[in-house]
Protein backbone atom coordinates (compact mmCIF):
# COMPACT_ATOMS: atom_id res chain seq x y z
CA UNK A 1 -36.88 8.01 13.07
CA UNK A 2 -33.88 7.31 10.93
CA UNK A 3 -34.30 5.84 7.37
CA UNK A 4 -31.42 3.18 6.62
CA UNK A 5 -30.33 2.35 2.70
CA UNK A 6 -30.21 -1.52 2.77
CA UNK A 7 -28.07 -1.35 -0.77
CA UNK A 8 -25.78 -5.48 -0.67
CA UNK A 9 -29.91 -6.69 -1.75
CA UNK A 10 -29.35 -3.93 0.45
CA UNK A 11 -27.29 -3.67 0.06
CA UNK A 12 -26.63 -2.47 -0.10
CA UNK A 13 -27.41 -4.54 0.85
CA UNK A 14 -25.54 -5.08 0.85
CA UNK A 15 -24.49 -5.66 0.93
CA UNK A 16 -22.97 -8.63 2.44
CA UNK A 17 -25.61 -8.71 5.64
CA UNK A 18 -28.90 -7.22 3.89
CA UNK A 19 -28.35 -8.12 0.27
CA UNK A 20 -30.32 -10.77 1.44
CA UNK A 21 -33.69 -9.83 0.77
CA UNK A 22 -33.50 -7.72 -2.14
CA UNK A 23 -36.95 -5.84 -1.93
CA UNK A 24 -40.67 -6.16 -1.47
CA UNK A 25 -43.89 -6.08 -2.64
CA UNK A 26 -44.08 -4.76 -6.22
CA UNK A 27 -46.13 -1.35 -6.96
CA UNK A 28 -46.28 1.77 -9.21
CA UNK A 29 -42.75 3.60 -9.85
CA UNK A 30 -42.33 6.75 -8.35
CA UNK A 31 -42.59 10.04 -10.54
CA UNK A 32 -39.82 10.46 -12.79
CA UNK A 33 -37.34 12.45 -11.40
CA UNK A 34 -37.85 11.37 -7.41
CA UNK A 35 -34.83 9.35 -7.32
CA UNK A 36 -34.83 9.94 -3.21
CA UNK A 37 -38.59 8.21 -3.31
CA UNK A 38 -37.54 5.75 -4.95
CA UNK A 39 -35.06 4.30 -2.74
CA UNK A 40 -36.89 5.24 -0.03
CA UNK A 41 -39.46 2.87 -1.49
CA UNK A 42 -37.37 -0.02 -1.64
CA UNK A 43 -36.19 0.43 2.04
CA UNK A 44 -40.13 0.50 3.24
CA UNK A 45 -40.75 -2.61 1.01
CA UNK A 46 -38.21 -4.48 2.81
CA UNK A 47 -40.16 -7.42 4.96
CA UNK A 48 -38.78 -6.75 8.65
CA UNK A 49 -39.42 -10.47 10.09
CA UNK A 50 -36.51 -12.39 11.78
CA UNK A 51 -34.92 -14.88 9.61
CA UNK A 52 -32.00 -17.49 9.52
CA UNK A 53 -29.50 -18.33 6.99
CA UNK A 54 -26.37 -20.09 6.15
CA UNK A 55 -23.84 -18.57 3.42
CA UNK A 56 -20.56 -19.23 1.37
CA UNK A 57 -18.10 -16.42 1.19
CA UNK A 58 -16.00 -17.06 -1.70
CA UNK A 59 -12.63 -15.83 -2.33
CA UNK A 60 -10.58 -14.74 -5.58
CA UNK A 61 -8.43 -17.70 -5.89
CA UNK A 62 -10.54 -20.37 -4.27
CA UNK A 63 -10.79 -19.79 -0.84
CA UNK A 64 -13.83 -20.46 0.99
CA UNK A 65 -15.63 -19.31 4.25
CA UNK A 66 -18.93 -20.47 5.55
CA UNK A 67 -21.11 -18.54 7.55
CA UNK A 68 -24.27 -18.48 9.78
CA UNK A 69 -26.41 -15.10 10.20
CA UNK A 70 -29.60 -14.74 12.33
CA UNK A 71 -31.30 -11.00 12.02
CA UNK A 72 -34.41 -9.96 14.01
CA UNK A 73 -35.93 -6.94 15.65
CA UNK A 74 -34.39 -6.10 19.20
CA UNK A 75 -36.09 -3.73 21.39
CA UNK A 76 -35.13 -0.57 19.60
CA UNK A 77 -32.59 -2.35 16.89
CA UNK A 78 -32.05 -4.41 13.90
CA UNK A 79 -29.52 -6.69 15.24
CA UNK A 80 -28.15 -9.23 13.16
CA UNK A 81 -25.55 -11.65 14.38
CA UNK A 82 -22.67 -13.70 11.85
CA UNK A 83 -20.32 -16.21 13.07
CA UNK A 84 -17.62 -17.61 10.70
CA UNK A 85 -18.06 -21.76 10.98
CA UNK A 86 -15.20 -22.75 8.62
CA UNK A 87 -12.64 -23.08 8.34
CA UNK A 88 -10.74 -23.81 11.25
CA UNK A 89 -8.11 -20.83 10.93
CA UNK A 90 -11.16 -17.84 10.99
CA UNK A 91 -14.04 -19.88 12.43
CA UNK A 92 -15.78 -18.87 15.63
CA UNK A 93 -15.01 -15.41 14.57
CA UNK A 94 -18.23 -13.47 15.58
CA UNK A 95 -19.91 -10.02 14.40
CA UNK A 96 -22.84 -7.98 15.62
CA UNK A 97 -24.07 -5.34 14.37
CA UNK A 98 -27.26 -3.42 16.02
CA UNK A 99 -29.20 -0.88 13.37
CA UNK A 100 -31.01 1.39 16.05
CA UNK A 101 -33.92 3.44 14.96
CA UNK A 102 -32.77 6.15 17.33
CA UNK A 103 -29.29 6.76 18.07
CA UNK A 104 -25.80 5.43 17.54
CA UNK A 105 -25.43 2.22 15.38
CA UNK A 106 -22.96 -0.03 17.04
CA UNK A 107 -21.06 -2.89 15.25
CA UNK A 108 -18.82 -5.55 18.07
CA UNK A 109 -16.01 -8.74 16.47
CA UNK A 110 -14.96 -11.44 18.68
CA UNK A 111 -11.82 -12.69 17.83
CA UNK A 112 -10.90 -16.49 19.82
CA UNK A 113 -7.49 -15.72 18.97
CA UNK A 114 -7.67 -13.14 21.95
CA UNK A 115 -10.79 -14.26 23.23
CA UNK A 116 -12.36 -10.76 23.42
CA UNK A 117 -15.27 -8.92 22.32
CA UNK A 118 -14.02 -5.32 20.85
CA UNK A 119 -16.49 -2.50 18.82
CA UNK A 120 -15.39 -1.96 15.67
CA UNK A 121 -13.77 1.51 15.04
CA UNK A 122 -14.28 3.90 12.31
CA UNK A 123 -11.03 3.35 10.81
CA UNK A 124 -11.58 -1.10 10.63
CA UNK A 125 -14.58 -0.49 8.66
CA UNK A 126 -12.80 0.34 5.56
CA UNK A 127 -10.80 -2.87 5.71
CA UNK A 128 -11.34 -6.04 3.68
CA UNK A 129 -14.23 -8.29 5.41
CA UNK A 130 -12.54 -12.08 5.95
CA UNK A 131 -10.43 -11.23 3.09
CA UNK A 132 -12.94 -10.64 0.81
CA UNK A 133 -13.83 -8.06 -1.57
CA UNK A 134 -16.32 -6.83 0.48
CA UNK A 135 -15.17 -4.45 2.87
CA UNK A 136 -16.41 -4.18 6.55
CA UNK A 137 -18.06 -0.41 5.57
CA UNK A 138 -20.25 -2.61 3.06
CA UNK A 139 -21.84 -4.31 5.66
CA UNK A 140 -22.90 -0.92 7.84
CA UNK A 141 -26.13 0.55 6.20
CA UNK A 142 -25.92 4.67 6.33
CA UNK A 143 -29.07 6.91 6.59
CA UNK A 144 -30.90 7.74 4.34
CA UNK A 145 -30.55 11.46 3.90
CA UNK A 146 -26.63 11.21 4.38
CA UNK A 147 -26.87 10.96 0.88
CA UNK A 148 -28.27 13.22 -2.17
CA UNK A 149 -29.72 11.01 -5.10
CA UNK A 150 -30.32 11.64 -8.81
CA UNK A 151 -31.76 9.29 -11.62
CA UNK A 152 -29.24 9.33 -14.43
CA UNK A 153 -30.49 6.77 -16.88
CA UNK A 154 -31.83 3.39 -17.63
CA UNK A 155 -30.16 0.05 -18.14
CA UNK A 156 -30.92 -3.25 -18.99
CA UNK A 157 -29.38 -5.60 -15.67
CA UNK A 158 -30.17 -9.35 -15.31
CA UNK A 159 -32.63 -9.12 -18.12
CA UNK A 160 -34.92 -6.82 -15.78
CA UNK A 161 -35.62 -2.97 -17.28
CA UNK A 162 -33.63 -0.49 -14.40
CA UNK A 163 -33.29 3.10 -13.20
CA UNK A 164 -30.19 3.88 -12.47
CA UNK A 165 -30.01 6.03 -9.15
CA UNK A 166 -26.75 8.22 -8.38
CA UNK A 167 -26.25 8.32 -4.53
CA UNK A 168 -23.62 11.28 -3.37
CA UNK A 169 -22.60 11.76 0.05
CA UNK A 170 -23.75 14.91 1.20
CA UNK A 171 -20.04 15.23 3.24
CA UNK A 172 -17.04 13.65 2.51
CA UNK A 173 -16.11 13.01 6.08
CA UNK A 174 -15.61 9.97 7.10
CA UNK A 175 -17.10 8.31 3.79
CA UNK A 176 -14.85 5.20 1.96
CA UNK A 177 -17.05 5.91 -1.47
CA UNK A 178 -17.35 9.31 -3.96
CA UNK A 179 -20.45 7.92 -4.79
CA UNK A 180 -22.64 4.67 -5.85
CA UNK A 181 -24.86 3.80 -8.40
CA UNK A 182 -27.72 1.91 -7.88
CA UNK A 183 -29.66 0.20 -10.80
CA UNK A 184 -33.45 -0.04 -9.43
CA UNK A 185 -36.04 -2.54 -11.32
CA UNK A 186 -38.86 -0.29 -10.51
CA UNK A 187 -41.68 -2.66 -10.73
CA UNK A 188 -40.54 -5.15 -8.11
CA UNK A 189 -38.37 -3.00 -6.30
CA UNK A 190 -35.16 -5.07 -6.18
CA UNK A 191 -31.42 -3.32 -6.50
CA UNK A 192 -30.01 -5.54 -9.19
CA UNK A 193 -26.37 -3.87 -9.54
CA UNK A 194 -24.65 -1.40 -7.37
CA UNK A 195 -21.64 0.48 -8.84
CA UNK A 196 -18.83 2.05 -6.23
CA UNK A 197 -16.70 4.60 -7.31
CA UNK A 198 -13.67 6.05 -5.17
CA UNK A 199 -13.22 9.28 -3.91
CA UNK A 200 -11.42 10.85 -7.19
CA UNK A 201 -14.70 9.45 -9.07
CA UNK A 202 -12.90 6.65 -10.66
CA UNK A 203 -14.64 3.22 -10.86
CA UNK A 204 -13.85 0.71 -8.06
CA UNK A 205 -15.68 -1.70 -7.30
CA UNK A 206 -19.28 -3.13 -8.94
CA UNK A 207 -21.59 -5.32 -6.74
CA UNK A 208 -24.27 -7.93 -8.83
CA UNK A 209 -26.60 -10.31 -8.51
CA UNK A 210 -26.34 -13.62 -10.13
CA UNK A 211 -29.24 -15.18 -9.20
CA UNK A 212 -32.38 -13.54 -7.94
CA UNK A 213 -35.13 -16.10 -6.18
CA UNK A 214 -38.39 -15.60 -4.74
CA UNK A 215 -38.65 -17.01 -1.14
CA UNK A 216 -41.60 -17.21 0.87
CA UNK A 217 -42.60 -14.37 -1.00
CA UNK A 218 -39.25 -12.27 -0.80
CA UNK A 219 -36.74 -11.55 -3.50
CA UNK A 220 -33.93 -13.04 -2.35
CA UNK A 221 -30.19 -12.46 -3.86
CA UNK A 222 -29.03 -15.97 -3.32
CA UNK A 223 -26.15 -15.65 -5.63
CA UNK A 224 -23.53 -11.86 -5.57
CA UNK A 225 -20.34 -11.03 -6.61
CA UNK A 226 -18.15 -7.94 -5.74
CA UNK A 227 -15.63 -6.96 -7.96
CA UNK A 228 -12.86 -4.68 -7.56
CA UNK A 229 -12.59 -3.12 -10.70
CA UNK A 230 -9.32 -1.47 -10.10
CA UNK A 231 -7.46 -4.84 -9.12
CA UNK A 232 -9.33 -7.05 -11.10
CA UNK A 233 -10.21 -9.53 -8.64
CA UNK A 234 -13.77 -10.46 -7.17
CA UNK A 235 -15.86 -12.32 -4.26
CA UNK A 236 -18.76 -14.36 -4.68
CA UNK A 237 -21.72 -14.76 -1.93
CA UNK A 238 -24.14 -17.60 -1.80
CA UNK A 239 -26.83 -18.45 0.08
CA UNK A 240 -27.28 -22.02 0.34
CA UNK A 241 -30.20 -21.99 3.36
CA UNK A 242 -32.66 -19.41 4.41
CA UNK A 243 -35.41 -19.19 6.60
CA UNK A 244 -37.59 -16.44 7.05
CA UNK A 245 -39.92 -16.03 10.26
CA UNK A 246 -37.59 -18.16 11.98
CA UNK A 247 -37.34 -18.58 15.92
CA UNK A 248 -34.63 -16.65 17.14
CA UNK A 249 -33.88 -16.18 20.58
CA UNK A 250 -32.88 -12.19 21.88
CA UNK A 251 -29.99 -13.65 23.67
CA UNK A 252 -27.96 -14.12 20.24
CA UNK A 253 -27.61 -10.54 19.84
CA UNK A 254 -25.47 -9.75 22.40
CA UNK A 255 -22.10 -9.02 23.65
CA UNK A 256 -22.25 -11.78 25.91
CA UNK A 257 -23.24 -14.01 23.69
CA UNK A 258 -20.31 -13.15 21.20
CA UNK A 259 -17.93 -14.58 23.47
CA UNK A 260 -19.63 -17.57 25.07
């Protein structure tokens, strides 16, 4: 079975799509020096229940666009479905993306401008999400041990004590990043901060969380920024509603339904 790095609150969380619950149930740190189990940790501490929630994409410069996400557990897949509801020039835009546990993650768009469902290619996923800062390879959560991981420090992020985990691609194939760093409060296993540097090793972009909320039990990143430190502009996420164990029918999380 596959392991999957939720880094927006994966995550990443995350980091647009499962930045949304930001970690688990508290517990004793790892050993020092087990970066890997200490990630890994954070991924199993991740509640898997389906949940609901409505969201404002802001861009630099103003612009806003709201959103509506549903995620739940499909048969053999995390599935979680967005749709763009404002405004009128991007909504009804639709995503789905289906985490499987065995096999090939797949990730669909429907566009009403052509009024088709397509799958997202390799190359799209390193493009800017709804002209955000966020791109769409944000939003796709790797596996685990794609990645080699190292603590290289401690720093003080959102007033929480963190480790600071460096994640390297084991191959360079195919990946946007050189590497990320992830800063870890150990205690209640949340990912506070998530650093992105390009391929060269140069910083580009730096992923936070403003505001960090317990609900129902769940740390939730209700408030995260991306910021592209090389052009010196930024996007801030909010989540205004979310509800956890919420009903969710399996029929949203599928092609057909994309293009209803």
């Amino acid at each position: 079975m596959k392991q999957r790095v939720r880094f927006l609150a994966i995550r990443l969380t995350v980091v647009l799509l499962f930045a949304l619950m930001a970690g688990g149930a508290p517990g004793a740190p790892p050993e020092d020096g087990d970066a890997r189990a200490l990630v890994k940790r954070v991924l199993d501490g991740v509640p898997d229940v389906p949940f609901t929630a409505t969201m404002t994409l802001t861009l630099e410069g103003g612009a806003q666009r709201q959103l509506a996400l549903s995620h739940k557990r499909v048969g053999d897949a995390r599935a979680s479905y967005l749709e763009v509801t404002a405004p009128l020039n991007v909504k009804d835009v639709r995503f789905l993306f289906l985490e499987r546990l065995e096999g090939r993650d797949e990730q669909f768009v429907y566009v009403p401008a052509v009024n088709r469902v397509t799958q997202i290619s390799e190359d799209a996923r390193n493009q800017p999400f709804l002209g955000s800062e966020f791109y769409v390879s944000d939003l796709v959560t790797p596996a685990l041990d794609d990645f080699a991981y190292a603590l290289v420090g401690e720093a003080r992020v959102a007033g929480r004590q963190c480790r600071l985990v460096e994640a390297t691609p084991k191959t360079s194939e195919g990946q946007l990043y050189g590497k990320t760093v992830l800063a870890v409060d150990p205690g209640d296993l949340v990912i506070l901060r998530v650093e992105f540097f390009d391929r060269k090793g140069k910083p580009l972009k730096v992923w936070t969380v403003e505001r960090l909320e317990r609900v129902d039990g769940v740390w939730t990143a209700r408030e995260q920024r991306m910021t592209n430190l090389q052009e010196n502009v930024g996007s801030r996420l909010v989540i205004d509603t979310i509800r956890f164990h919420a009903d969710v029918p399996d029929e949203r999380f599928t092609r057909a339904y994309l293009s209803r």
